[in-house]
Protein backbone atom coordinates (compact mmCIF):
# COMPACT_ATOMS: atom_id res chain seq x y z
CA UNK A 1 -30.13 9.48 18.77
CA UNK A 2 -29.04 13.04 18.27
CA UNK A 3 -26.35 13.95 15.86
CA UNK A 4 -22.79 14.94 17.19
CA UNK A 5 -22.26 18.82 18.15
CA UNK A 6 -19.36 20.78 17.69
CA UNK A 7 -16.77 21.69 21.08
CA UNK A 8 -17.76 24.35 22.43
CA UNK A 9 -14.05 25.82 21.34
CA UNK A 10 -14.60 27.68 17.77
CA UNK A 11 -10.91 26.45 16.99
CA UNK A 12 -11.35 22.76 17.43
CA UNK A 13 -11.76 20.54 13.89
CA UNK A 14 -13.91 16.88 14.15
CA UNK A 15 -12.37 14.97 12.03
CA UNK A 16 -14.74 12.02 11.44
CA UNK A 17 -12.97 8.46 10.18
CA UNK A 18 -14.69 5.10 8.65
CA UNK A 19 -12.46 2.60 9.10
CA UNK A 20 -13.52 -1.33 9.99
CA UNK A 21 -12.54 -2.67 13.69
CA UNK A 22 -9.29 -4.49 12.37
CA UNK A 23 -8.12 -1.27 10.31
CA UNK A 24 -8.68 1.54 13.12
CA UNK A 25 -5.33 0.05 14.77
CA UNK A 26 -3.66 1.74 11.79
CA UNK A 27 -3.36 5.37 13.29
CA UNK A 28 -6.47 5.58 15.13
CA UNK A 29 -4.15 4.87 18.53
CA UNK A 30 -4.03 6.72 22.00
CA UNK A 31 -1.12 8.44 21.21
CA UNK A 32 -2.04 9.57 18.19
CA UNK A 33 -5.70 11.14 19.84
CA UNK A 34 -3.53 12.43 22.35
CA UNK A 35 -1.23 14.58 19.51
CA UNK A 36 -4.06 15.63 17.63
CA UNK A 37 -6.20 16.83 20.67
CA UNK A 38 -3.16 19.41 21.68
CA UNK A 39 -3.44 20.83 18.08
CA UNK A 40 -7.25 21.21 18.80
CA UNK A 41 -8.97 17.99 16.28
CA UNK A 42 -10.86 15.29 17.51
CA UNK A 43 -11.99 12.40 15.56
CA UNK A 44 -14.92 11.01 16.23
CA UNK A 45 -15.85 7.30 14.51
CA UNK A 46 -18.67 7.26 11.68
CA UNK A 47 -21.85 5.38 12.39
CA UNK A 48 -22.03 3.25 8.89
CA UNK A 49 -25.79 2.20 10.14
CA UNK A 50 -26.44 5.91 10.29
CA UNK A 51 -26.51 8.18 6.83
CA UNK A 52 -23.86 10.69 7.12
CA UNK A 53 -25.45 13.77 7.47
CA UNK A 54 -27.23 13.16 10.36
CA UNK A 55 -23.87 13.11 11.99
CA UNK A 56 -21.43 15.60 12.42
CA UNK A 57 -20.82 18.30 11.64
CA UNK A 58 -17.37 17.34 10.34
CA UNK A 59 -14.73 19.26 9.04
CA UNK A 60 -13.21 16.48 7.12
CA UNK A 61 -13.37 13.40 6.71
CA UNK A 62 -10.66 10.26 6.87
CA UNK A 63 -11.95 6.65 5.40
CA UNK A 64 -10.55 3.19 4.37
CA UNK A 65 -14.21 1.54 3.75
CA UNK A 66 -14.79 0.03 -0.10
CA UNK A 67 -17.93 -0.78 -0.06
CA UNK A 68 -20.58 0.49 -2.81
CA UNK A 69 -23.23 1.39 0.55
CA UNK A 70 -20.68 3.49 2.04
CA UNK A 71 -19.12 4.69 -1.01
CA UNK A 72 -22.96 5.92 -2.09
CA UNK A 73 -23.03 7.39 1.86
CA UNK A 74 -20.09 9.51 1.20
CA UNK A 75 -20.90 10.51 -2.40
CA UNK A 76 -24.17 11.82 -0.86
CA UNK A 77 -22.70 13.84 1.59
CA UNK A 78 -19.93 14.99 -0.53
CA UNK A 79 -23.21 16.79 -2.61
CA UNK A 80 -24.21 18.34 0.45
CA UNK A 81 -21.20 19.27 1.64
CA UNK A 82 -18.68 19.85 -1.31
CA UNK A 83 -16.57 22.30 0.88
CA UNK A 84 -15.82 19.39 3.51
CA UNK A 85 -12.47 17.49 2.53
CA UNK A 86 -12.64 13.94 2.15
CA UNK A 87 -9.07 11.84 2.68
CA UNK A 88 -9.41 10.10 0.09
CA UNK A 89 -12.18 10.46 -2.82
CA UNK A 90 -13.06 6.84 -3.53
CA UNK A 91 -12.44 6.96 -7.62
CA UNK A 92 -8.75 7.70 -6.74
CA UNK A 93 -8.69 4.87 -4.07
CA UNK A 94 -10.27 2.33 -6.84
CA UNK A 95 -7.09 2.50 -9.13
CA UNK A 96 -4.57 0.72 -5.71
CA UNK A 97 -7.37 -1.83 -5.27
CA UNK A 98 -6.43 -3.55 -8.11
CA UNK A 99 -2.53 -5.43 -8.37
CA UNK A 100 -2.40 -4.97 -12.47
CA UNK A 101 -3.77 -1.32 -12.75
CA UNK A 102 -1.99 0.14 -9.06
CA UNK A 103 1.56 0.19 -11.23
CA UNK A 104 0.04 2.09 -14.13
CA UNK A 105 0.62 5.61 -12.82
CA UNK A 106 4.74 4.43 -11.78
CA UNK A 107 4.58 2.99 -16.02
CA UNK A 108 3.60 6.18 -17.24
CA UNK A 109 4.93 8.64 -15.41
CA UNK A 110 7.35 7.36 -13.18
CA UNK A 111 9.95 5.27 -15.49
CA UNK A 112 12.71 7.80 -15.49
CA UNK A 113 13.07 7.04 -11.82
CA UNK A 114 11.95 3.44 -11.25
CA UNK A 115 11.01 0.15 -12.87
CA UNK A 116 8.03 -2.08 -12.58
CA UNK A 117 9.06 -5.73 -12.75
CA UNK A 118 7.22 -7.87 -16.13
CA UNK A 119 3.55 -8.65 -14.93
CA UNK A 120 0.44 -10.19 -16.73
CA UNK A 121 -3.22 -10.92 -15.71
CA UNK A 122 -4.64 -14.17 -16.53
CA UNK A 123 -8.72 -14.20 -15.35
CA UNK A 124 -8.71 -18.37 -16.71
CA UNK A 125 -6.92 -21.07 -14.84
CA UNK A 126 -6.92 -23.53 -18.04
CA UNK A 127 -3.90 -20.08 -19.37
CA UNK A 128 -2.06 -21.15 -16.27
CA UNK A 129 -1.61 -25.21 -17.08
CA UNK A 130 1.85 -25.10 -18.98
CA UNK A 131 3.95 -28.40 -19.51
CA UNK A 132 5.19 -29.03 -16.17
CA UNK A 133 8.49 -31.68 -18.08
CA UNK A 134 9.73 -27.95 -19.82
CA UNK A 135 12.28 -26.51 -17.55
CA UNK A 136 11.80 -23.19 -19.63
CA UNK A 137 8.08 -22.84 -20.16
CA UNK A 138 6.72 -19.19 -19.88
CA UNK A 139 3.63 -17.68 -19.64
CA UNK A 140 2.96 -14.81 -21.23
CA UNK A 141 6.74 -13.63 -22.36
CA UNK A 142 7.70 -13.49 -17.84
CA UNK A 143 10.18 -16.26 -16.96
CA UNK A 144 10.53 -18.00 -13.72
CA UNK A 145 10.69 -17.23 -11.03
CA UNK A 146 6.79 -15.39 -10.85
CA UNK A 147 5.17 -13.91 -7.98
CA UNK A 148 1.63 -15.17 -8.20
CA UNK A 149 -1.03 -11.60 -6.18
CA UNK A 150 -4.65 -11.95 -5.96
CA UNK A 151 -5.70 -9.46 -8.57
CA UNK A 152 -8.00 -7.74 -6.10
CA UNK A 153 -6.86 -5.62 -3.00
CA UNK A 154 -10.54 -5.84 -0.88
CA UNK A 155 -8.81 -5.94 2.72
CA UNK A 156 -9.11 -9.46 3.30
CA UNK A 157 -6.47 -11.85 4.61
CA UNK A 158 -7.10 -14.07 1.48
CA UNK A 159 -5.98 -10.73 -1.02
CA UNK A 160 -2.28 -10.84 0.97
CA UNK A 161 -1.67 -14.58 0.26
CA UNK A 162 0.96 -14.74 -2.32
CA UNK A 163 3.09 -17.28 -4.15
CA UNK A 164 6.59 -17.46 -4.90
CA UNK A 165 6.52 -20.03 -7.95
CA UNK A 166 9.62 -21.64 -9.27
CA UNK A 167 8.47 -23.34 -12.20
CA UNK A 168 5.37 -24.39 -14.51
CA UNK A 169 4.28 -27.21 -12.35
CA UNK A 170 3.57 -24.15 -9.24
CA UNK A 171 1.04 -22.83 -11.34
CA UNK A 172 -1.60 -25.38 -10.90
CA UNK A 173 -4.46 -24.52 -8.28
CA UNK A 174 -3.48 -20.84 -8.41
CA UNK A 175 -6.90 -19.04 -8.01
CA UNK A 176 -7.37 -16.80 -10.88
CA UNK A 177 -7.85 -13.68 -11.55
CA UNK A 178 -4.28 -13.33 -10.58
CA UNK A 179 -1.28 -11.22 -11.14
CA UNK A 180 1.58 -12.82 -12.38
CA UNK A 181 4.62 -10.73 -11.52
CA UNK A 182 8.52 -11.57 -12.71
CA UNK A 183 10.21 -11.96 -9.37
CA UNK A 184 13.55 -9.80 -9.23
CA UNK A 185 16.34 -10.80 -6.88
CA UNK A 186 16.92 -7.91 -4.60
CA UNK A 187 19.37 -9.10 -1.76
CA UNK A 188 16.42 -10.21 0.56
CA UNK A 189 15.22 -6.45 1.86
CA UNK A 190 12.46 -4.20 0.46
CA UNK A 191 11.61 -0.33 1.76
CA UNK A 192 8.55 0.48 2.38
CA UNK A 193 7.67 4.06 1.91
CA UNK A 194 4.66 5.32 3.60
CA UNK A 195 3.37 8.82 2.46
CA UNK A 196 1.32 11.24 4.03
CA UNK A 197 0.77 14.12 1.91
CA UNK A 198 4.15 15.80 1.16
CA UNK A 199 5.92 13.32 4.00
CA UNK A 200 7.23 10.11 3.15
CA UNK A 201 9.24 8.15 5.23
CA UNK A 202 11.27 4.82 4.18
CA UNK A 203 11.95 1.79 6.46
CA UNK A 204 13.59 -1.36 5.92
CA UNK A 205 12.06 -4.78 5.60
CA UNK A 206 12.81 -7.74 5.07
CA UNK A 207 11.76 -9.77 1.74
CA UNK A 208 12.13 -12.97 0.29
CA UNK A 209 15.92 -14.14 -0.50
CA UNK A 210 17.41 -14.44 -3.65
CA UNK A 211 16.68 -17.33 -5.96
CA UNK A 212 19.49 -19.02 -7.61
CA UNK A 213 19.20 -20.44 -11.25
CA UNK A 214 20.04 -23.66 -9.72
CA UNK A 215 16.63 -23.33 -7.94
CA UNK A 216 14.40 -23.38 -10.50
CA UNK A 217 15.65 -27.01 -12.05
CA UNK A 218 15.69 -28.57 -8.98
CA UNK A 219 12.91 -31.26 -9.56
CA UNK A 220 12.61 -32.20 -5.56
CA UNK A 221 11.98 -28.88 -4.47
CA UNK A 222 8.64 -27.66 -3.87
CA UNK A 223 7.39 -26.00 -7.12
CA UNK A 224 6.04 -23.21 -5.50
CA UNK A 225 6.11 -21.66 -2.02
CA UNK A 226 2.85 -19.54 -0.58
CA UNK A 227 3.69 -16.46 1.50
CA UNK A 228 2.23 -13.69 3.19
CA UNK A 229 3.02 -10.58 5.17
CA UNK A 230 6.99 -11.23 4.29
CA UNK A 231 8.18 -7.56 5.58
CA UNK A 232 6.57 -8.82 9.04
CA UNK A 233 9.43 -11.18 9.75
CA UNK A 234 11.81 -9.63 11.48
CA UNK A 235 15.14 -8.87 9.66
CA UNK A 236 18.27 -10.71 9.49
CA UNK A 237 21.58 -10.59 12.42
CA UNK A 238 23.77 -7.35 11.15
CA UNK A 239 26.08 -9.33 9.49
CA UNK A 240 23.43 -10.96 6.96
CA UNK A 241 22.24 -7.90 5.95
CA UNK A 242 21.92 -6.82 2.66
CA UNK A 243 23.97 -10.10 1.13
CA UNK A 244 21.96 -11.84 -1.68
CA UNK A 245 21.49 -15.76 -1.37
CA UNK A 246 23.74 -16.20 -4.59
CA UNK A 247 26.12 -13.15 -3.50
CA UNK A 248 24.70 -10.61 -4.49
CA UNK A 249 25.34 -6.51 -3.67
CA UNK A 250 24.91 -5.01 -0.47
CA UNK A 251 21.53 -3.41 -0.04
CA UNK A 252 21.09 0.04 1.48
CA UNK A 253 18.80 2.41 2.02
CA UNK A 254 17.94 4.91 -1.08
CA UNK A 255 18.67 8.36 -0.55
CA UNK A 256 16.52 10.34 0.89
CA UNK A 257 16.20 12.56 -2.12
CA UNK A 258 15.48 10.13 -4.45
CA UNK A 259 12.32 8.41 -2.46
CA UNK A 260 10.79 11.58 -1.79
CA UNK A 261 11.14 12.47 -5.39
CA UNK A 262 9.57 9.20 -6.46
CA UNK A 263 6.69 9.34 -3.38
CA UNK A 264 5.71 13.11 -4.53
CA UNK A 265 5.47 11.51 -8.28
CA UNK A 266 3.51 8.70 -7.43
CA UNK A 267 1.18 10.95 -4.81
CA UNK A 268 0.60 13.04 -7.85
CA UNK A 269 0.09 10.80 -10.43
CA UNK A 270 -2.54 9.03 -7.71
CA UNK A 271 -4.38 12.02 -6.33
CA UNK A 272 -4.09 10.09 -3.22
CA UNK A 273 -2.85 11.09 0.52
CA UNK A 274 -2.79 8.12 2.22
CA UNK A 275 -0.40 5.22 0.79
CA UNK A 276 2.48 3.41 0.55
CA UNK A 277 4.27 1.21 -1.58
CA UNK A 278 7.06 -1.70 -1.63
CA UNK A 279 10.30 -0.67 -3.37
CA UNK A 280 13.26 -2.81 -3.68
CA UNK A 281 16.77 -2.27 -5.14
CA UNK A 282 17.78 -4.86 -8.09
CA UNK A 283 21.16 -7.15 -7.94
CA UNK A 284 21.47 -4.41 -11.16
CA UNK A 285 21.07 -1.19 -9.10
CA UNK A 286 17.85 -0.73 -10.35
CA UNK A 287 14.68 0.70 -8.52
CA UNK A 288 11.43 -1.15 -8.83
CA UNK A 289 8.20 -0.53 -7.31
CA UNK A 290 6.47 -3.47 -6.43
CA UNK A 291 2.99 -2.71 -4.58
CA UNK A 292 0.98 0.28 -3.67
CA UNK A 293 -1.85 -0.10 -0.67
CA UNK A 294 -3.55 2.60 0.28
CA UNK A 295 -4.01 4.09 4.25
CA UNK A 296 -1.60 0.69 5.51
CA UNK A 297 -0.48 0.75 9.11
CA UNK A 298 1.05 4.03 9.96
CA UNK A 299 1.74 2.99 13.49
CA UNK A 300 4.40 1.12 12.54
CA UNK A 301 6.46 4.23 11.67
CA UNK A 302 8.20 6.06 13.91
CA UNK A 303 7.13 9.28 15.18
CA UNK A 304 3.71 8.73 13.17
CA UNK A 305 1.76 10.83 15.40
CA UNK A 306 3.65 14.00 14.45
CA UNK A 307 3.41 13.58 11.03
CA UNK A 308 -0.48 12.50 10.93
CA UNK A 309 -0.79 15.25 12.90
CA UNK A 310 0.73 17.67 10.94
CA UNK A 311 -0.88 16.52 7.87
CA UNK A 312 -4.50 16.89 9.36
CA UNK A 313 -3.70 20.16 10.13
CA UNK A 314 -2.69 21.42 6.97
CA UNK A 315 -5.83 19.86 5.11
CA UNK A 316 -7.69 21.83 7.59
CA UNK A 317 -6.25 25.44 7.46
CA UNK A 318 -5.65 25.01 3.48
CA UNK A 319 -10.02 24.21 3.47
CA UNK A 320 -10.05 27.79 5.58
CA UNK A 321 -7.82 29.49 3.30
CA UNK A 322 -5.14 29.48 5.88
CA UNK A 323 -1.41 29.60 5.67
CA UNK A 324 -0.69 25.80 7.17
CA UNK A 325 0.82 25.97 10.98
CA UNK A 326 2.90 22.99 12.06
């Protein structure tokens, strides 16, 4: 099988993109193809049972495979082709695929904007048995109520099953290595911010309600409650919005100014293009980030089309030494 030949048009980019069935949904949409075809790039899908560079040519190249086979595929062809961009370079990806290191960068360089809640690792189940009779056991300095992540972000439906868990007894049969996060009341709504190069843009979710003090002595209640995909369900009638369980403050949306501020910082600190993270407004006013995934489901933003588009295009005329065009 011959490899893929450039259009016949000298203006027109292939773009080429690795991306498993399930992920391609993510931006890789007719309407999308449609927007990037009128500003002359076409994306063509990778082979992964061919080596790279008998395919192509490509002018860049747009992946969300982490694998070591394909990661050794790209690296090779990243040799051969050094002047071909690659969205994004797999050491910079590693650092969101794991739930205790992905909040390093916001630590570091991020904490005169935003918070990180209390978190631990614990990589042996026999840390996690506690005495279930002591209504104010911790575990590693966090107090209840925890968050219980999957250390590893691999793609999986099994890395986005989380636990909200209320006391000590909720920590039996968690599956270790996991992340052990303080939870922080935050009126029941996150914002997800989802970056693409210099854009972000900031929706509302919703999020798990706030827990009361009373909850987390109440013996007949379950101990802990799994979760998953939380900011799928849709979000509460107008006039629940934004009011804790216990009362708390009214949640809005941050400024505008303030997550772009905090999305440039974090896109920095990363050296990554494609991501987005969970950040959610304490009962206390403060910001906290949460989670960062990298190249999530862009299709759920509005008008994503425009600003993929736009971003594409830059890459491509700042590789040509070009002032970008959008």
């Amino acid at each position: 099988m011959g490899s893929i030949s450039r259009a016949v048009d000298p203006e027109r980019y292939t773009i080429g993109y690795a991306m498993e069935a399930k992920r391609k949904g993510s931006f890789i949409q007719p309407s999308f193809l449609d927007a990037a075809s009128r500003r002359g790039m076409r994306f063509v899908a990778i082979d992964m049972s061919r080596p790279l560079h008998e395919q192509g040519p490509f002018d860049l190249i747009v992946h969300k495979i982490y694998d070591h086979a394909w990661r050794a595929h790209l690296e090779a062809f990243s040799a051969l082709h050094p002047g071909v961009p690659v969205v994004d370079p797999p050491a910079a990806i590693d650092r969101v695929l794991d739930r205790f290191t992905m909040l390093d960068a916001v630590v570091s360089g991020l904490s005169h904007l935003v918070s990180v809640p209390k978190q631990i690792v614990v990589r042996d189940a026999a840390d996690l048995l506690l005495a279930d009779d002591d209504p104010d056991a911790q575990i590693g300095g966090l107090r209840f109520p925890l968050i219980a992540k999957p250390e590893e972000v691999d793609g999986s439906a099994a890395s986005h099953d989380l636990c909200l868990v209320y006391r000590a007894e909720g920590l039996r049969g968690i599956h270790t290595p996991v992340v052990l996060q303080e939870f922080v009341n935050h009126g029941g709504a996150l914002f997800k911010v989802y970056v693409v190069g210099g854009s972000a843009t900031c929706v509302r979710r919703s999020s798990l309600p706030d827990v009361p003090e009373s909850r987390l002595r109440d013996a007949d209640a379950p101990a802990a409650v799994p979760f998953a995909y939380i900011s799928n369900r849709p979000l509460p009638d107008k006039d629940d919005q934004g009011q804790g369980q216990d009362g708390g403050v009214e949640v809005e949306m941050p400024p505008a100014e303030f997550v772009d501020e905090v999305a440039r910082e974090l896109r920095r600190a990363l050296g990554l293009n494609l991501i987005n993270f969970d950040l959610i407004r304490g009962n206390d006013g403060n910001y906290f980030v949460l989670d960062i995934n990298y190249c999530p489901a862009y299709s759920k933003v509005p008008g994503f089309e425009q600003i993929l588009t736009d971003f594409f295009w830059e890459m491509l005329n700042a590789r040509n030494g070009q002032e970008p065009q959008v």
